[in-house]
PDB file of N, CA and C in Angstrom:
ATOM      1  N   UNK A   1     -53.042 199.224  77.328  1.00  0.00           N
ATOM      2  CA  UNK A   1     -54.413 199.261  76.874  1.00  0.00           C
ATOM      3  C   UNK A   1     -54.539 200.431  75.907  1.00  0.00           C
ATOM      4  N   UNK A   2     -55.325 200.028  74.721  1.00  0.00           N
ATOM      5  CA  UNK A   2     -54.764 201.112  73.527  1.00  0.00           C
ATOM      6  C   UNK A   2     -56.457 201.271  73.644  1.00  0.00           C
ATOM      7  N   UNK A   3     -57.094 203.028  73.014  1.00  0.00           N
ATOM      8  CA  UNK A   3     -57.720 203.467  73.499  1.00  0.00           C
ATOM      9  C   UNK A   3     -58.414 203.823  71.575  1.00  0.00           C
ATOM     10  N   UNK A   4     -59.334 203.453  70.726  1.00  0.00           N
ATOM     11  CA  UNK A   4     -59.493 203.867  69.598  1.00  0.00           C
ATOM     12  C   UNK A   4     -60.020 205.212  69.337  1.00  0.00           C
ATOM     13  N   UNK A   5     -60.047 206.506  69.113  1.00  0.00           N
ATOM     14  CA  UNK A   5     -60.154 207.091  69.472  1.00  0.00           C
ATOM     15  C   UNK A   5     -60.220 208.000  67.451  1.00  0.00           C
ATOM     16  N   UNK A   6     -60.578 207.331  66.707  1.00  0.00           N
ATOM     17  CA  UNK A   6     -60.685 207.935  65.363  1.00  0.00           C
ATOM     18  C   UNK A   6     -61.849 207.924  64.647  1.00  0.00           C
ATOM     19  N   UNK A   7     -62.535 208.865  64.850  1.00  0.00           N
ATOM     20  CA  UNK A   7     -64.447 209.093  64.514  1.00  0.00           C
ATOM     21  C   UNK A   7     -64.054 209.476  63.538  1.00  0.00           C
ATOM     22  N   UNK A   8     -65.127 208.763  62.305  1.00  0.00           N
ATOM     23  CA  UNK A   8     -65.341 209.393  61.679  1.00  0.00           C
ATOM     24  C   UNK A   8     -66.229 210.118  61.112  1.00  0.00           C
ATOM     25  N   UNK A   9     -66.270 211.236  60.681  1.00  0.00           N
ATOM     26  CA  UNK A   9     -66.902 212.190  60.471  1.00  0.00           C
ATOM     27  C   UNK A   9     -68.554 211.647  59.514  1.00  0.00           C
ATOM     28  N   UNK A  10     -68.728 210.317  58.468  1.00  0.00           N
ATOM     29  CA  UNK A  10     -69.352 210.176  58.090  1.00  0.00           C
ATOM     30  C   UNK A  10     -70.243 209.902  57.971  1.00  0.00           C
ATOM     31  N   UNK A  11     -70.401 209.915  59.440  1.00  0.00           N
ATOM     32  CA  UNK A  11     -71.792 208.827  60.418  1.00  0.00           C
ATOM     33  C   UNK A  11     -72.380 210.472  61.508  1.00  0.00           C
ATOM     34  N   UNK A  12     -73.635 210.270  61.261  1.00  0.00           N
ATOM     35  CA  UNK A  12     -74.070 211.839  62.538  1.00  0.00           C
ATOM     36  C   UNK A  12     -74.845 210.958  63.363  1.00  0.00           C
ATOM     37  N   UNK A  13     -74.540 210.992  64.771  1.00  0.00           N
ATOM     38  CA  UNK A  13     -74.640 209.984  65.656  1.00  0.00           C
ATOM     39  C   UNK A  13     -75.448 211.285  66.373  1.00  0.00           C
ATOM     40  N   UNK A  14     -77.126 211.059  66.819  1.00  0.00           N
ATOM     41  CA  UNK A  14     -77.746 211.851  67.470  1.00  0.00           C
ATOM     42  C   UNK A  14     -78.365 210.897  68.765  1.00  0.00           C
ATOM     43  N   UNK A  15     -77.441 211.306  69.865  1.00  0.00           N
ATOM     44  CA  UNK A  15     -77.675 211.147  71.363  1.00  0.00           C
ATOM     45  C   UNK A  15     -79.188 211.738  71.571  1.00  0.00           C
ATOM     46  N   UNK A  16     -80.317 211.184  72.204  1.00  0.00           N
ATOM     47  CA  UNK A  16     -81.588 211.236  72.446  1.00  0.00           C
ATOM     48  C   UNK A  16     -81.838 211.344  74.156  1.00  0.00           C
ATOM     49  N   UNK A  17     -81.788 211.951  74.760  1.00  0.00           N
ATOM     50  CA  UNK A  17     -82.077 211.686  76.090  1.00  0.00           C
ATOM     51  C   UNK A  17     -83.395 212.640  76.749  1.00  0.00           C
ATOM     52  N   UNK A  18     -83.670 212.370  77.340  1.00  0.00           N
ATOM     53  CA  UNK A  18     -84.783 213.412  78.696  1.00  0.00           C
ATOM     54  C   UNK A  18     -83.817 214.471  79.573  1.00  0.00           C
ATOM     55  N   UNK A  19     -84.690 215.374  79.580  1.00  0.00           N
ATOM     56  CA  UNK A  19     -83.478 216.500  80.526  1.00  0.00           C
ATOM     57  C   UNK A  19     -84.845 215.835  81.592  1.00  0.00           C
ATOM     58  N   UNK A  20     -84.222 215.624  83.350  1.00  0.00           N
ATOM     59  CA  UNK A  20     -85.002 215.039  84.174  1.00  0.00           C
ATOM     60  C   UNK A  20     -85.787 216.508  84.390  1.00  0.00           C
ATOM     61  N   UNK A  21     -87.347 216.325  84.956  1.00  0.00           N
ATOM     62  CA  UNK A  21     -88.350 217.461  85.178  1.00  0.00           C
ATOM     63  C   UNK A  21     -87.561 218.115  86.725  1.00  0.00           C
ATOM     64  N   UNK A  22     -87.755 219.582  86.663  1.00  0.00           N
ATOM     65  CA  UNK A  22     -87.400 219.956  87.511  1.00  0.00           C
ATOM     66  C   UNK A  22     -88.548 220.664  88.879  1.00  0.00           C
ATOM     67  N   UNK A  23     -87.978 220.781  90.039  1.00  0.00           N
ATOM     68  CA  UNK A  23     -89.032 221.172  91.393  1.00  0.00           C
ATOM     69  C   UNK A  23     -88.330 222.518  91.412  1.00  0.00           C
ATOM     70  N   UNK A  24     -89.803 222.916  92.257  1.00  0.00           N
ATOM     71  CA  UNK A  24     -89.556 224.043  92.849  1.00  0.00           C
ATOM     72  C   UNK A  24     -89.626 223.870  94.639  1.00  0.00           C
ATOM     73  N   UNK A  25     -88.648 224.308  95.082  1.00  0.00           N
ATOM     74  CA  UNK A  25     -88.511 224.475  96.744  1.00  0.00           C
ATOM     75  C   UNK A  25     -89.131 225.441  97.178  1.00  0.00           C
ATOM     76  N   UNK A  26     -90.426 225.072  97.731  1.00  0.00           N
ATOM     77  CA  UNK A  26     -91.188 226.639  98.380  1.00  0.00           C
ATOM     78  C   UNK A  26     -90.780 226.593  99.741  1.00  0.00           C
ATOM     79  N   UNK A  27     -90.897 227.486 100.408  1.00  0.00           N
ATOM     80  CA  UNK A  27     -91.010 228.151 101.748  1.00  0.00           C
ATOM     81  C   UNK A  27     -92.299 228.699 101.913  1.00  0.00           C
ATOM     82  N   UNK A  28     -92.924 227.506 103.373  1.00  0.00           N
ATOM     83  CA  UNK A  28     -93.923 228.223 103.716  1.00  0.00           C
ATOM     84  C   UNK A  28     -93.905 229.196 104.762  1.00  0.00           C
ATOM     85  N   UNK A  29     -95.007 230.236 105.228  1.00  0.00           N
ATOM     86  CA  UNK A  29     -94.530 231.125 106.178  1.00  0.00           C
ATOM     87  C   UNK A  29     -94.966 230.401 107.306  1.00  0.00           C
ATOM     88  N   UNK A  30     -94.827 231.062 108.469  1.00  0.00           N
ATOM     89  CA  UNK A  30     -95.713 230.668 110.017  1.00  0.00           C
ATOM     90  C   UNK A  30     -95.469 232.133 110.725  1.00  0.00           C
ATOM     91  N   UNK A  31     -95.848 231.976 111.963  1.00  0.00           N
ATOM     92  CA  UNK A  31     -95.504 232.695 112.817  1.00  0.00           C
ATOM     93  C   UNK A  31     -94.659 232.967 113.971  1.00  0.00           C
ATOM     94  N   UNK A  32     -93.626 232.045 113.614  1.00  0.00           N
ATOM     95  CA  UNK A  32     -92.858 231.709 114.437  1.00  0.00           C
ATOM     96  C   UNK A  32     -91.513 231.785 114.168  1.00  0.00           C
ATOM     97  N   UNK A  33     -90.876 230.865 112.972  1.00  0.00           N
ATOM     98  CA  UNK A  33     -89.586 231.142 112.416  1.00  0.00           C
ATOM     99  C   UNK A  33     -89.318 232.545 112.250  1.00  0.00           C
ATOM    100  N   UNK A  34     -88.144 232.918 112.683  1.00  0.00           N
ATOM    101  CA  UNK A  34     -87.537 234.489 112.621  1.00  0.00           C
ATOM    102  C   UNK A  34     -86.830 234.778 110.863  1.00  0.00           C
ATOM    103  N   UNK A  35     -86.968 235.712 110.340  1.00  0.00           N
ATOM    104  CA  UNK A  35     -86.296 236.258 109.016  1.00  0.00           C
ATOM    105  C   UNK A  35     -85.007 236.216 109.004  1.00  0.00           C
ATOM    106  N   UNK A  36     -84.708 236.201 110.589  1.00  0.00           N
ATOM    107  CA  UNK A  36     -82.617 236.214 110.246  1.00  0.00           C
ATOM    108  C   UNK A  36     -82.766 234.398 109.826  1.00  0.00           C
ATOM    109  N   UNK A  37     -83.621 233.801 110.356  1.00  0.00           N
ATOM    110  CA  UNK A  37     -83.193 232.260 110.253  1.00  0.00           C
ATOM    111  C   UNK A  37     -83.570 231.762 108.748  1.00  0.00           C
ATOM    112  N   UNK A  38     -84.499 232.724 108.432  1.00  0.00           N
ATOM    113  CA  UNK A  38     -84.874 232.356 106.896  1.00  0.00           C
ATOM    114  C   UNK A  38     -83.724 232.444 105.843  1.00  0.00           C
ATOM    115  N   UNK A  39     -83.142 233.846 106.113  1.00  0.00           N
ATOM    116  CA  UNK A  39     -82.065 234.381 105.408  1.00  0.00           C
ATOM    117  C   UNK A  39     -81.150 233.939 105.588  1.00  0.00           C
ATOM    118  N   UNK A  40     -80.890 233.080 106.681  1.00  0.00           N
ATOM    119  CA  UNK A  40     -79.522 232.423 106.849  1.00  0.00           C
ATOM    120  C   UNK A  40     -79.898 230.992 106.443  1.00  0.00           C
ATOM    121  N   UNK A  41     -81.086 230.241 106.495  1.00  0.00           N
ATOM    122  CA  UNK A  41     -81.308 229.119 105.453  1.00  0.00           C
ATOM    123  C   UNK A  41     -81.273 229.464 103.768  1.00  0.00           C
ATOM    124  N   UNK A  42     -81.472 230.357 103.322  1.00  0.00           N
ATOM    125  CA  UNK A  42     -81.229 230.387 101.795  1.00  0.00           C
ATOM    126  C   UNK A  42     -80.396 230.656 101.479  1.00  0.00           C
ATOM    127  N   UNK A  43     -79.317 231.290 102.150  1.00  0.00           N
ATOM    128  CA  UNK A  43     -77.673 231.616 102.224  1.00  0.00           C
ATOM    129  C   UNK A  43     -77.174 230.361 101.991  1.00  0.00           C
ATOM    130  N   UNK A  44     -77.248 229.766 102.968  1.00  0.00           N
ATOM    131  CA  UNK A  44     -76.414 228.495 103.709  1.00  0.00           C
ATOM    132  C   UNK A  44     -76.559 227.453 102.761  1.00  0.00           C
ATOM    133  N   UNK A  45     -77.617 227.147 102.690  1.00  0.00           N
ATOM    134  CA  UNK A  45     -78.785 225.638 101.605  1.00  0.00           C
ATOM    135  C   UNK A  45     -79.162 226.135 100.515  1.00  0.00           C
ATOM    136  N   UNK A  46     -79.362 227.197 100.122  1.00  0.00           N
ATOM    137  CA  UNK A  46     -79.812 227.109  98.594  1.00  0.00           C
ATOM    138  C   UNK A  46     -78.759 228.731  98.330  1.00  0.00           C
ATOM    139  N   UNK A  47     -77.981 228.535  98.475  1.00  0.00           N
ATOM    140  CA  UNK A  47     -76.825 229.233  98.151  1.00  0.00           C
ATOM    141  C   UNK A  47     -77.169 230.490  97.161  1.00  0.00           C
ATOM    142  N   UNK A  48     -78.061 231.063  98.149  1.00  0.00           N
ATOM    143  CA  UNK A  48     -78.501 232.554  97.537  1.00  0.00           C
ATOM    144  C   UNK A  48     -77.324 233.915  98.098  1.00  0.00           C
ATOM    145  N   UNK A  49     -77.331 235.011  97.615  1.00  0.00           N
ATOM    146  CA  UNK A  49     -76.361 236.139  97.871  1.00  0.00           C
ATOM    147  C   UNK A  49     -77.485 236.777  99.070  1.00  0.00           C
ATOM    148  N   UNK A  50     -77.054 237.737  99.657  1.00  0.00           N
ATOM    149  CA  UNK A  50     -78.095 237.971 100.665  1.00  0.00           C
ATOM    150  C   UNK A  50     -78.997 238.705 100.578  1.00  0.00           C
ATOM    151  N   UNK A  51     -78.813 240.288  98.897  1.00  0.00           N
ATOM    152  CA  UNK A  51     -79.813 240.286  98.595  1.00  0.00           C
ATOM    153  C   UNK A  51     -80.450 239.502  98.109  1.00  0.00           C
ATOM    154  N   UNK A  52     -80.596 238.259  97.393  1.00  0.00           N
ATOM    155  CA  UNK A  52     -81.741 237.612  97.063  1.00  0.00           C
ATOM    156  C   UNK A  52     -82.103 236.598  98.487  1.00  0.00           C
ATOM    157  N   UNK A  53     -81.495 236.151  99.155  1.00  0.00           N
ATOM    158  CA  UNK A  53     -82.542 235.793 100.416  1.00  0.00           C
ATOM    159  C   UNK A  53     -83.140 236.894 101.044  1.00  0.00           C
ATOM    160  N   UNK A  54     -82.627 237.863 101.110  1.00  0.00           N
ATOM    161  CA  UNK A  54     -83.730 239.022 101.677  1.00  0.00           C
ATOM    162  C   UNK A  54     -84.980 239.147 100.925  1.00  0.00           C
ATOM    163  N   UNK A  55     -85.238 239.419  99.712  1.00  0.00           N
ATOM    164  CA  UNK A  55     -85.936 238.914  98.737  1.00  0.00           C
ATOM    165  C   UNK A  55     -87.191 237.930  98.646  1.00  0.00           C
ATOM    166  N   UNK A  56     -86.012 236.769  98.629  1.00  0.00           N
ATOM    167  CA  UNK A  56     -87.419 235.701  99.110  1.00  0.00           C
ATOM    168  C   UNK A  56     -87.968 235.368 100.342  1.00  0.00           C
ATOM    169  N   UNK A  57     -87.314 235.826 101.448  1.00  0.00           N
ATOM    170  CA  UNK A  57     -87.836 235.678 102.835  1.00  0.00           C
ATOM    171  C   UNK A  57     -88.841 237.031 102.892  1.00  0.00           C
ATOM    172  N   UNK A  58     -88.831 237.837 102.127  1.00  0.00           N
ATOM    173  CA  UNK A  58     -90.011 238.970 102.400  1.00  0.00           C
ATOM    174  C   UNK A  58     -91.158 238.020 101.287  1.00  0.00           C
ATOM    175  N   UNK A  59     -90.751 237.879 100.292  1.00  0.00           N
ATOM    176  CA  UNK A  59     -92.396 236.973  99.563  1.00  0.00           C
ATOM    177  C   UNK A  59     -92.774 236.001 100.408  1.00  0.00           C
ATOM    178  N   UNK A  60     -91.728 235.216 100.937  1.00  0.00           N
ATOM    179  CA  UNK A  60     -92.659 234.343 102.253  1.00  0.00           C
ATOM    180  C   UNK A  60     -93.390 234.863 103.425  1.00  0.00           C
ATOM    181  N   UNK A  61     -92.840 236.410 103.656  1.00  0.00           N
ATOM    182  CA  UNK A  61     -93.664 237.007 104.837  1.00  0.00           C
ATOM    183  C   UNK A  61     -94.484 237.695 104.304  1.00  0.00           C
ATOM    184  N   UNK A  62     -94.777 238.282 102.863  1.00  0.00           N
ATOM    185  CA  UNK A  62     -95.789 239.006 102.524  1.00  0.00           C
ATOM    186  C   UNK A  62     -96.960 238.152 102.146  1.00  0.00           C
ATOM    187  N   UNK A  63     -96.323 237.453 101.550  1.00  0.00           N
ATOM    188  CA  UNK A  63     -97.920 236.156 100.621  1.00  0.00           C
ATOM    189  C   UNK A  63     -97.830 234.876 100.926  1.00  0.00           C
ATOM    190  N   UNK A  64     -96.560 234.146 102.079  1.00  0.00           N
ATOM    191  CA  UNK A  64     -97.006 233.153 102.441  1.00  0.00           C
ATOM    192  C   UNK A  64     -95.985 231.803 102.390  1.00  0.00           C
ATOM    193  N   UNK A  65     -95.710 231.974 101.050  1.00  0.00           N
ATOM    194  CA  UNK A  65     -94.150 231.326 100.326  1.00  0.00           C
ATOM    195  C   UNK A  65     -93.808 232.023  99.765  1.00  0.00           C
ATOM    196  N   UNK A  66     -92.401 231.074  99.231  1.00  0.00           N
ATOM    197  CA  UNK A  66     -91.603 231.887  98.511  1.00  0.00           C
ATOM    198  C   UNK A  66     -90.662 230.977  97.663  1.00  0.00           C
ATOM    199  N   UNK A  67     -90.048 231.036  96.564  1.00  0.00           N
ATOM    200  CA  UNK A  67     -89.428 229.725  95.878  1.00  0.00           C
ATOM    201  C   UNK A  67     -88.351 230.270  95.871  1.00  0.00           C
ATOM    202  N   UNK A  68     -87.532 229.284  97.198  1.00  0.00           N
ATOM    203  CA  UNK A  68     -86.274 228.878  96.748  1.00  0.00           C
ATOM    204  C   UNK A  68     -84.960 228.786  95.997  1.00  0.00           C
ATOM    205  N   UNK A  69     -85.610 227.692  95.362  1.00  0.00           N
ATOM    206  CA  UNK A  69     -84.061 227.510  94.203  1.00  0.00           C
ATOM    207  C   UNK A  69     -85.452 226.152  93.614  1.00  0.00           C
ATOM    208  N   UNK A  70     -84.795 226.365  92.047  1.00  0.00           N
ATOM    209  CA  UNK A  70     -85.542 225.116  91.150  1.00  0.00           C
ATOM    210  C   UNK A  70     -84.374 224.036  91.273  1.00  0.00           C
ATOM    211  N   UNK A  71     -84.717 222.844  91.351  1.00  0.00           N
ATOM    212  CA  UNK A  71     -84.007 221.633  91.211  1.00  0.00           C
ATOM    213  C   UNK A  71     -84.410 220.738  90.863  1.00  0.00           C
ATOM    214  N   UNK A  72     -83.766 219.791  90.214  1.00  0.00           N
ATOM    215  CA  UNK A  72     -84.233 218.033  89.967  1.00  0.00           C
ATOM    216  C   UNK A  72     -84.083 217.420  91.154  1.00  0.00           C
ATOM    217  N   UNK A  73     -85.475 216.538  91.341  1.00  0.00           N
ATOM    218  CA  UNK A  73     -85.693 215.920  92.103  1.00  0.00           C
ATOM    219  C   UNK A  73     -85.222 215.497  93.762  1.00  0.00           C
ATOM    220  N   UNK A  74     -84.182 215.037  93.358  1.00  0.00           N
ATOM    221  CA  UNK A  74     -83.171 214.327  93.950  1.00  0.00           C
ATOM    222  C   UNK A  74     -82.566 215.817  95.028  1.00  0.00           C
ATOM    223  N   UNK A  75     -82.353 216.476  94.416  1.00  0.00           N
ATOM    224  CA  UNK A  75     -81.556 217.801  94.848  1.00  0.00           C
ATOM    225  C   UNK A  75     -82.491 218.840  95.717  1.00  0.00           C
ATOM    226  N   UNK A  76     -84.068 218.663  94.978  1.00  0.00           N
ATOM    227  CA  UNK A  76     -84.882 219.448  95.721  1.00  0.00           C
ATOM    228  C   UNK A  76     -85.365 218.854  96.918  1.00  0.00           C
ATOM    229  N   UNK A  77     -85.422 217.632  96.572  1.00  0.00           N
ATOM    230  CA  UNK A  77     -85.861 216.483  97.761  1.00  0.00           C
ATOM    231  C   UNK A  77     -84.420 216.595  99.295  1.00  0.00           C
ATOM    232  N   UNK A  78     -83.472 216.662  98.718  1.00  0.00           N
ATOM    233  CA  UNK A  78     -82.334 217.022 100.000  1.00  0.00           C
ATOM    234  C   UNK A  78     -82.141 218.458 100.737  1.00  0.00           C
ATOM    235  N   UNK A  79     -82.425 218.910  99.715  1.00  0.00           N
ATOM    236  CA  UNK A  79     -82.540 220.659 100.445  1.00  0.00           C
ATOM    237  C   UNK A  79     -83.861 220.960 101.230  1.00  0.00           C
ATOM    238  N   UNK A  80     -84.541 219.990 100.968  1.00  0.00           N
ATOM    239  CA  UNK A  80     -86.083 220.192 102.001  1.00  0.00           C
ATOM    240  C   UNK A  80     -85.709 219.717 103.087  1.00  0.00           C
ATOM    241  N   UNK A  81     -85.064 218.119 103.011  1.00  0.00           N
ATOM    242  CA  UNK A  81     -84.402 217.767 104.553  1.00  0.00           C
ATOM    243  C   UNK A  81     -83.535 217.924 105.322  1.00  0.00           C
ATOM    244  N   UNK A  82     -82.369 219.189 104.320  1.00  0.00           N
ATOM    245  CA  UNK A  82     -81.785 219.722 105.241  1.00  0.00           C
ATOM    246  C   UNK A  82     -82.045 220.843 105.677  1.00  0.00           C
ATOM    247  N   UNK A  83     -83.052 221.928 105.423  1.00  0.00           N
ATOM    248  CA  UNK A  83     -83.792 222.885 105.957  1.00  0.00           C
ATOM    249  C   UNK A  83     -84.792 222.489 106.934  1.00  0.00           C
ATOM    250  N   UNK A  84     -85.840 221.216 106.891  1.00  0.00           N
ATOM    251  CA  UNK A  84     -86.687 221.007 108.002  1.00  0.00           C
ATOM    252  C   UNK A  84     -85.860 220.664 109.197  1.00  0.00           C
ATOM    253  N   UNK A  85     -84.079 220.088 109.135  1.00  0.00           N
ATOM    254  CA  UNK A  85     -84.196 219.073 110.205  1.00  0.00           C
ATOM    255  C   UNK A  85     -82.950 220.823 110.508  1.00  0.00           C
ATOM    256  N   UNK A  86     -82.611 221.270 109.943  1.00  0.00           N
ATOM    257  CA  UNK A  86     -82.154 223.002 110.420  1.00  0.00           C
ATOM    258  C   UNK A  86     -83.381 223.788 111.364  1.00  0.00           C
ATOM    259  N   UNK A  87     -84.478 223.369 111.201  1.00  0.00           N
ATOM    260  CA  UNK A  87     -85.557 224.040 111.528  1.00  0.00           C
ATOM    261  C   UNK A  87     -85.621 223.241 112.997  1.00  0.00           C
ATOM    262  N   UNK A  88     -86.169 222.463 112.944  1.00  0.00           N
ATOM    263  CA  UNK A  88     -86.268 221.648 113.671  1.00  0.00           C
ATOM    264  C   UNK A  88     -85.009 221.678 115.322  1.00  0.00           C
ATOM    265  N   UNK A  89     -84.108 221.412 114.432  1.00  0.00           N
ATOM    266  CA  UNK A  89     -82.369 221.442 115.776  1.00  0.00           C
ATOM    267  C   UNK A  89     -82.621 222.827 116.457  1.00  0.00           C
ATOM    268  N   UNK A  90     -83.392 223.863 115.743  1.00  0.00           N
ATOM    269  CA  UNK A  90     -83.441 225.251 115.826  1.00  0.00           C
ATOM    270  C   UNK A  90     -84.876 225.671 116.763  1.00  0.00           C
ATOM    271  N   UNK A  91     -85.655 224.653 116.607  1.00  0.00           N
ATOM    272  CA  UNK A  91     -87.161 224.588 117.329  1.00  0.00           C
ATOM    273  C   UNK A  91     -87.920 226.074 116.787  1.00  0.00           C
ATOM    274  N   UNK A  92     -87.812 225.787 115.168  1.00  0.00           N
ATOM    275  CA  UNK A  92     -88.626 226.412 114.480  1.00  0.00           C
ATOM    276  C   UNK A  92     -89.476 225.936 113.401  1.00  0.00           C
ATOM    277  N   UNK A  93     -90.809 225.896 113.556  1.00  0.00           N
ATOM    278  CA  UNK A  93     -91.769 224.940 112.827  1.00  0.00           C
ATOM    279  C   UNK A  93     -91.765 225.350 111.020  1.00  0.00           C
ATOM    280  N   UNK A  94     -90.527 225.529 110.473  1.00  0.00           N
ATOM    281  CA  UNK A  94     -90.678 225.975 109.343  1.00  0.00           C
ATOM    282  C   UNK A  94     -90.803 224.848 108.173  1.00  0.00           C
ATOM    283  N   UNK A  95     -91.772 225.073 107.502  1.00  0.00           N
ATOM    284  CA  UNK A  95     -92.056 224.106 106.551  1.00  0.00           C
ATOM    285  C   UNK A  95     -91.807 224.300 105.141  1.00  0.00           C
ATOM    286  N   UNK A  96     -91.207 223.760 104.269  1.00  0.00           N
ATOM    287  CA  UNK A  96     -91.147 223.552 103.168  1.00  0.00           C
ATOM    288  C   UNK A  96     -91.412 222.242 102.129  1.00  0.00           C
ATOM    289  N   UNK A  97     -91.805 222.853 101.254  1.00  0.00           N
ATOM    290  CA  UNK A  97     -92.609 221.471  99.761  1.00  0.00           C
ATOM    291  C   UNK A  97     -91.709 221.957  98.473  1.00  0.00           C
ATOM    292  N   UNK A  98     -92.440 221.068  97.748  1.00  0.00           N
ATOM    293  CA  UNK A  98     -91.979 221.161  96.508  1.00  0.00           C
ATOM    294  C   UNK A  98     -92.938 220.708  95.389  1.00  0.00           C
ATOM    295  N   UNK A  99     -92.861 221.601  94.154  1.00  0.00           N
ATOM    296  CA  UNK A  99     -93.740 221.054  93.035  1.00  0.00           C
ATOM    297  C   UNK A  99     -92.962 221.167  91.821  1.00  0.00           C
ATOM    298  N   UNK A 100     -93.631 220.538  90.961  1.00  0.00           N
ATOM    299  CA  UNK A 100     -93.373 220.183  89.860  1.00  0.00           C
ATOM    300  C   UNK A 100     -93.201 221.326  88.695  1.00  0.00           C
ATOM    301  N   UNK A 101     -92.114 221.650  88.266  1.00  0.00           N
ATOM    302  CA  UNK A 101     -92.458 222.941  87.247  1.00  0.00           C
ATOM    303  C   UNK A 101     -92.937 222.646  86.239  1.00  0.00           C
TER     304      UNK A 101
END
């Protein structure tokens, strides 16, 4: 199977696409989930260093939430269900959403 593989230069071929809209993963606070469990969900799932989950687990305990990691759709939508059902196995009512940037 022979593969053509000789462009030529005389044609400017402009690819058009959508970059998909991206979310934001908030963290809401409560009174219940502990800060080691916060910090070890943004470690673990949104693959933060530990100063920056320390970071955002204090904006969730100072004002309420705290954002995450930005993602498309698809990506922000899985990291919510694997943090609620982490929460959850853990019997901690921690909630997280997502919006639209």
């Amino acid at each position: 199977m022979a593969f053509h593989t000789d462009f030529s230069s005389d044609t400017d071929t402009i690819i058009d696409f959508d970059v998909p809209p991206s979310y934001k993963v908030i963290l809401l606070n409560d009174d219940f989930t502990t800060m080691d469990f916060v910090v070890d969900i943004l470690m673990t799932i949104f693959k933060k260093s530990e100063a920056d989950a320390v970071e955002t687990m204090l904006s969730v305990h100072k004002t309420g939430r705290g954002v995450a990691g930005v993602f498309p759709y698809d990506i922000a939508a899985t990291k919510i269900q694997m943090t609620m059902r982490r929460a959850h196995d853990a019997g901690f009512p921690l909630k997280c959403t997502m919006e639209k940037v």
